[in-house]
C-alpha atoms as a PDB file:
ATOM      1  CA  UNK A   1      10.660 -31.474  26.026  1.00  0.00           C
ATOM      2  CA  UNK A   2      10.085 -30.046  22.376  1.00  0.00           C
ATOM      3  CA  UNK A   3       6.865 -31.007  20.748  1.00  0.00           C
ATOM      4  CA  UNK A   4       6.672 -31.604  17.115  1.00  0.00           C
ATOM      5  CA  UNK A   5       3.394 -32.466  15.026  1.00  0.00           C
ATOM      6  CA  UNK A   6       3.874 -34.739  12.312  1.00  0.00           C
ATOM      7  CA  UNK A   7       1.736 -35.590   9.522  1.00  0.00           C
ATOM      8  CA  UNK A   8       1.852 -39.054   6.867  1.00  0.00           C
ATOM      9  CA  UNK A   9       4.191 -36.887   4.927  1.00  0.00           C
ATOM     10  CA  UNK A  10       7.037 -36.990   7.517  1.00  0.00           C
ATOM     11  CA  UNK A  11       6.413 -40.729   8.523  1.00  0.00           C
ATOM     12  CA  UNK A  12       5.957 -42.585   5.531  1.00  0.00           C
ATOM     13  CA  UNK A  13       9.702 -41.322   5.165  1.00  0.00           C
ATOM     14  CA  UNK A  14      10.813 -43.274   8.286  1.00  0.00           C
ATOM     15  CA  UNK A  15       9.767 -46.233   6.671  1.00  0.00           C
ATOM     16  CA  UNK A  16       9.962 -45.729   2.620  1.00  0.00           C
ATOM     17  CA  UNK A  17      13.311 -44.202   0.927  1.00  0.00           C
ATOM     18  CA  UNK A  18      11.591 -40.746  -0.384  1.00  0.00           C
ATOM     19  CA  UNK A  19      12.949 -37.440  -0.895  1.00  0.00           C
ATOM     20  CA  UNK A  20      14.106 -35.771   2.403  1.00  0.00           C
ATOM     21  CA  UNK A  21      14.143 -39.157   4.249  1.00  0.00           C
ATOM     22  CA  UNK A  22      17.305 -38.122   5.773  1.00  0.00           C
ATOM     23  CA  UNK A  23      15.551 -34.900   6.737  1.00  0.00           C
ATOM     24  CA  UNK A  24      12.608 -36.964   7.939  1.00  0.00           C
ATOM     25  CA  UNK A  25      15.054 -39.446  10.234  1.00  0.00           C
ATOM     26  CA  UNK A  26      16.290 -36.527  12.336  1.00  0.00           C
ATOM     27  CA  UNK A  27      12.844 -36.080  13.821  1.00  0.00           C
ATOM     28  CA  UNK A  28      12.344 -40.053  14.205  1.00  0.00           C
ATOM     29  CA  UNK A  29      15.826 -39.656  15.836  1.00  0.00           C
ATOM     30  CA  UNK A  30      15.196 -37.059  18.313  1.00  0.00           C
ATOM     31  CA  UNK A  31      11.971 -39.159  19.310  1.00  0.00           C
ATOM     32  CA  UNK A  32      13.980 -42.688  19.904  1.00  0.00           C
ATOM     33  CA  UNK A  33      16.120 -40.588  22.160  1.00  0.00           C
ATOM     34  CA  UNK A  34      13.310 -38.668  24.119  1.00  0.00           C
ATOM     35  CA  UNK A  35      14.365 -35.094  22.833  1.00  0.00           C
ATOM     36  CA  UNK A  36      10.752 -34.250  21.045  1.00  0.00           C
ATOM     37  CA  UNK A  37       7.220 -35.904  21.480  1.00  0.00           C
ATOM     38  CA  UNK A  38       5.941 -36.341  18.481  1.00  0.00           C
ATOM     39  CA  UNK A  39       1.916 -35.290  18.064  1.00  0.00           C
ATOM     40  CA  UNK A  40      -0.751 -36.433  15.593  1.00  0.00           C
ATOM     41  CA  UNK A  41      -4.618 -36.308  14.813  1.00  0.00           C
ATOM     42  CA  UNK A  42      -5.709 -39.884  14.939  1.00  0.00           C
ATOM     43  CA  UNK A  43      -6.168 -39.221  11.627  1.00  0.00           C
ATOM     44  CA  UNK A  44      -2.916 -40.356  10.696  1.00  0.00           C
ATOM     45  CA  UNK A  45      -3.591 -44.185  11.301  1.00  0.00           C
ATOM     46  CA  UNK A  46      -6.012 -44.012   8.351  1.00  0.00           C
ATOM     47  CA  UNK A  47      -3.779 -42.295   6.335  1.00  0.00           C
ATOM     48  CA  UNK A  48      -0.495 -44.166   6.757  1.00  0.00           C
ATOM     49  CA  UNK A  49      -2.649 -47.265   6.384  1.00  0.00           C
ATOM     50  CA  UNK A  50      -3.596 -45.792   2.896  1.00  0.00           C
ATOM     51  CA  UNK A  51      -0.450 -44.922   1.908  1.00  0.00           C
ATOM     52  CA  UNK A  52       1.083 -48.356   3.027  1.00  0.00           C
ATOM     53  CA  UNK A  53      -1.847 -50.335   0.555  1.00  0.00           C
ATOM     54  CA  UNK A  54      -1.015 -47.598  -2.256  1.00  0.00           C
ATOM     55  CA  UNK A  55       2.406 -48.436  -2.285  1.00  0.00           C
ATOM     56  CA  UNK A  56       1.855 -52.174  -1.690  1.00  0.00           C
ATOM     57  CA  UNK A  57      -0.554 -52.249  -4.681  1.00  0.00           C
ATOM     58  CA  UNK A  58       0.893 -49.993  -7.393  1.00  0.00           C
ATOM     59  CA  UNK A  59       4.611 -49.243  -6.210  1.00  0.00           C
ATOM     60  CA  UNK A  60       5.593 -52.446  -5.554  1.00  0.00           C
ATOM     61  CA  UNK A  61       5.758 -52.834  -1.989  1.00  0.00           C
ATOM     62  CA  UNK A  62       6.211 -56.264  -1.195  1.00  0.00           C
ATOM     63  CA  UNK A  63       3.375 -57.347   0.977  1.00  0.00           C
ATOM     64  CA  UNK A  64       5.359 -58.472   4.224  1.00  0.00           C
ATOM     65  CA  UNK A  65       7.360 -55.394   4.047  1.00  0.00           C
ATOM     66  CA  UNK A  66       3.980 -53.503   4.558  1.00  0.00           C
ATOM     67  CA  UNK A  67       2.579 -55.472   7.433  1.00  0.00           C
ATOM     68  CA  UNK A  68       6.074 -54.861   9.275  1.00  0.00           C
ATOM     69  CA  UNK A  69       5.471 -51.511   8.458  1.00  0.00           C
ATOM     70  CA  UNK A  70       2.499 -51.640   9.862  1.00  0.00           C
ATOM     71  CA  UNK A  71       3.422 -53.425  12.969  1.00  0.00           C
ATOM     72  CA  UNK A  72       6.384 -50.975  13.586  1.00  0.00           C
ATOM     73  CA  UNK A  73       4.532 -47.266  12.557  1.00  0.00           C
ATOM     74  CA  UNK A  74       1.397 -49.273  15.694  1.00  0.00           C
ATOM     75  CA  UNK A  75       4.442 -50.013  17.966  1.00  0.00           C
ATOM     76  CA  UNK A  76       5.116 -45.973  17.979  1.00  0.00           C
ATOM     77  CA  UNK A  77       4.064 -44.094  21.280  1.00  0.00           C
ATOM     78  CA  UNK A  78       2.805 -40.497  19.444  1.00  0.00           C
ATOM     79  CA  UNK A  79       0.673 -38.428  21.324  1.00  0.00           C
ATOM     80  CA  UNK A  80      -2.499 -39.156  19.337  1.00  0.00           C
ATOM     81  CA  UNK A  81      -5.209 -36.316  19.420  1.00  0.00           C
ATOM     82  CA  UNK A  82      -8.964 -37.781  18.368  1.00  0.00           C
ATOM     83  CA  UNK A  83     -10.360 -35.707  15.257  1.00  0.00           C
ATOM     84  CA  UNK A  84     -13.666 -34.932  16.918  1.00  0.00           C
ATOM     85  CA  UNK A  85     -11.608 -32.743  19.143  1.00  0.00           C
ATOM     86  CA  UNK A  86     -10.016 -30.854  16.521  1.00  0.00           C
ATOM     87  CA  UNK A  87     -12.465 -30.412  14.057  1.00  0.00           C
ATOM     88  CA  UNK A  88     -14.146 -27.169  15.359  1.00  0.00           C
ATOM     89  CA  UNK A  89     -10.553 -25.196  14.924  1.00  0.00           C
ATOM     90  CA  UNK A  90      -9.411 -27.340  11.821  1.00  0.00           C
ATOM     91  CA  UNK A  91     -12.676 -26.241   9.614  1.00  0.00           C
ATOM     92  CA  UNK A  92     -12.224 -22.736  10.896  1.00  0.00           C
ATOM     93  CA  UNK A  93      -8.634 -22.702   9.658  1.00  0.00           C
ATOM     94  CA  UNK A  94      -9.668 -24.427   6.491  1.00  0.00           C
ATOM     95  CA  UNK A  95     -11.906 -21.706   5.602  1.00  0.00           C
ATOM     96  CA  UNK A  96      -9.628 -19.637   6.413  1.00  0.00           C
ATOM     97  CA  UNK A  97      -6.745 -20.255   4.328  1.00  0.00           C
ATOM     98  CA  UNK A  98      -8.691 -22.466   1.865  1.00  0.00           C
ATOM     99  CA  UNK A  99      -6.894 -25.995   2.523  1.00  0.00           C
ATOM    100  CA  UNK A 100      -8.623 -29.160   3.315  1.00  0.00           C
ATOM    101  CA  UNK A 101      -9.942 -30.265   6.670  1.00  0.00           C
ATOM    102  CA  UNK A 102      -7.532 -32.753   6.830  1.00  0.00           C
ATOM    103  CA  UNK A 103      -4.505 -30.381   6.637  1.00  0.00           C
ATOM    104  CA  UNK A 104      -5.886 -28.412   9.068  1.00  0.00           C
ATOM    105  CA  UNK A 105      -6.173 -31.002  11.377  1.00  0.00           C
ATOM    106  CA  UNK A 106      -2.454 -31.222  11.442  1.00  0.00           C
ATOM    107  CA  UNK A 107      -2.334 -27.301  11.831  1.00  0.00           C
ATOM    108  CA  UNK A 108      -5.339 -27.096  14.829  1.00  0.00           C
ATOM    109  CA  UNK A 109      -3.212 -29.693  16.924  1.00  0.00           C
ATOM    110  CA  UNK A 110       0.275 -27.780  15.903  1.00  0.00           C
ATOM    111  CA  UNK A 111      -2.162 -24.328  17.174  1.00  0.00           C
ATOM    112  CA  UNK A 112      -3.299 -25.460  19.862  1.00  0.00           C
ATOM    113  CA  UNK A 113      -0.043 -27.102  21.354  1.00  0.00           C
ATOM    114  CA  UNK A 114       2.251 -24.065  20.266  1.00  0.00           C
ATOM    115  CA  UNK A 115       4.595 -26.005  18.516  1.00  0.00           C
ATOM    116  CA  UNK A 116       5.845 -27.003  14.887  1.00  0.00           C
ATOM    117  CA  UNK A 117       4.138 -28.909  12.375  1.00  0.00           C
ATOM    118  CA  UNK A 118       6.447 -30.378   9.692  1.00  0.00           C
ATOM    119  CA  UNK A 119       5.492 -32.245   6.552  1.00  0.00           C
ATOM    120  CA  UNK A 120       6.749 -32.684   3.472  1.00  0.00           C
ATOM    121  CA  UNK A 121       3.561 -30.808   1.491  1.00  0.00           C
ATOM    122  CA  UNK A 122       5.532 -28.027   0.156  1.00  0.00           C
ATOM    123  CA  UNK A 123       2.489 -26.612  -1.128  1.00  0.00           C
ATOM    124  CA  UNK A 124       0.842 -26.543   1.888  1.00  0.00           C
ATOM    125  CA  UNK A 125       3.619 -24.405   3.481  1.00  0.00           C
ATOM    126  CA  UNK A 126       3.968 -22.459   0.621  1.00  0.00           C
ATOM    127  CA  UNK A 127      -0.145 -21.503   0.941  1.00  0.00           C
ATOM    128  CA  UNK A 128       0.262 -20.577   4.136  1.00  0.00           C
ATOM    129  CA  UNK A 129       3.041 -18.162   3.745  1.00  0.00           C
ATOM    130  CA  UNK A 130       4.017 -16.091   6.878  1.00  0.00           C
ATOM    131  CA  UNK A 131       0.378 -16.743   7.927  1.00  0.00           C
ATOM    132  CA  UNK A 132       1.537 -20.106   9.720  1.00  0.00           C
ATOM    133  CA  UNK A 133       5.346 -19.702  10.838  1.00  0.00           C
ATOM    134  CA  UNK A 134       5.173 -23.081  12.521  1.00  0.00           C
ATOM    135  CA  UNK A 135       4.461 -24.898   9.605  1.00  0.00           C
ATOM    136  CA  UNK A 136       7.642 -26.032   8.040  1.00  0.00           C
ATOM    137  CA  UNK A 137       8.387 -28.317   5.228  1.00  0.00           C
ATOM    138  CA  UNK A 138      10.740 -31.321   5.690  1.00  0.00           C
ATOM    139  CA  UNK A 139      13.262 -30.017   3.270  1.00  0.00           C
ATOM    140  CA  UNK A 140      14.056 -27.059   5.867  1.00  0.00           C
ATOM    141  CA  UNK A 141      13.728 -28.943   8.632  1.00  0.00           C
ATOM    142  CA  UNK A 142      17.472 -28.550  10.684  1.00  0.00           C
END
């Protein structure tokens, strides 16, 4: 089975109408029917649960429609990596290519598993250039 990291990018999408939702659904698609595992730093609870109260507070997300999405994004079975297990590689890689820790979170666990890491942080990919070929933004995601 394919693995695929995903970061809050990708799965706010699942939930919210953005740009490349569509694109985003194929991956939440091939998870629901057991064709990828889908991998994330633990990370990612804090920062869907920011993104949830961001949009809830300024964008008008009504406040039962965030605690279902909530509820739903808990009910997911990702492979969850802790932080403190990542960190050594992700500040490395930070340093490296000059890009927050918490991007290179995402990119230590994509590293270390040998598989993609898609988001929708176009200037993130773009950064890494040929540097990272299995980071790939959403919008060129098959």
């Amino acid at each position: 089975m394919d693995k695929i990291v995903v970061d809050s990018s990708v799965v706010i999408k699942w939930f919210v109408v953005e740009p490349h939702s569509t694109q985003a659904h194929t991956i939440l698609s091939a998870y629901q029917s057991h064709s990828v595992t889908l991998l994330a730093p633990d990370l990612l609870y804090a920062e869907m649960g920011n993104i949830i109260w961001k949009k809830n507070l300024c964008q008008g997300l009504d406040g039962t429609d965030a605690q279902v999405i909530i509820d739903t994004f808990n009910a997911l079975s990702l492979v969850i990596t802790p932080t403190a297990d990542l960190l050594q590689d992700a500040y490395r890689l930070a340093i490296t290519y000059q890009r927050t820790v918490f991007d290179s979170l995402y990119l230590a666990l994509s590293q270390r598993e040998q598989c993609n890491f898609v988001t929708a942080d176009e200037k993130l990919v773009n950064a890494l250039g040929s540097n990272f070929p299995g980071a790939v933004w959403i919008g060129n995601w098959k």
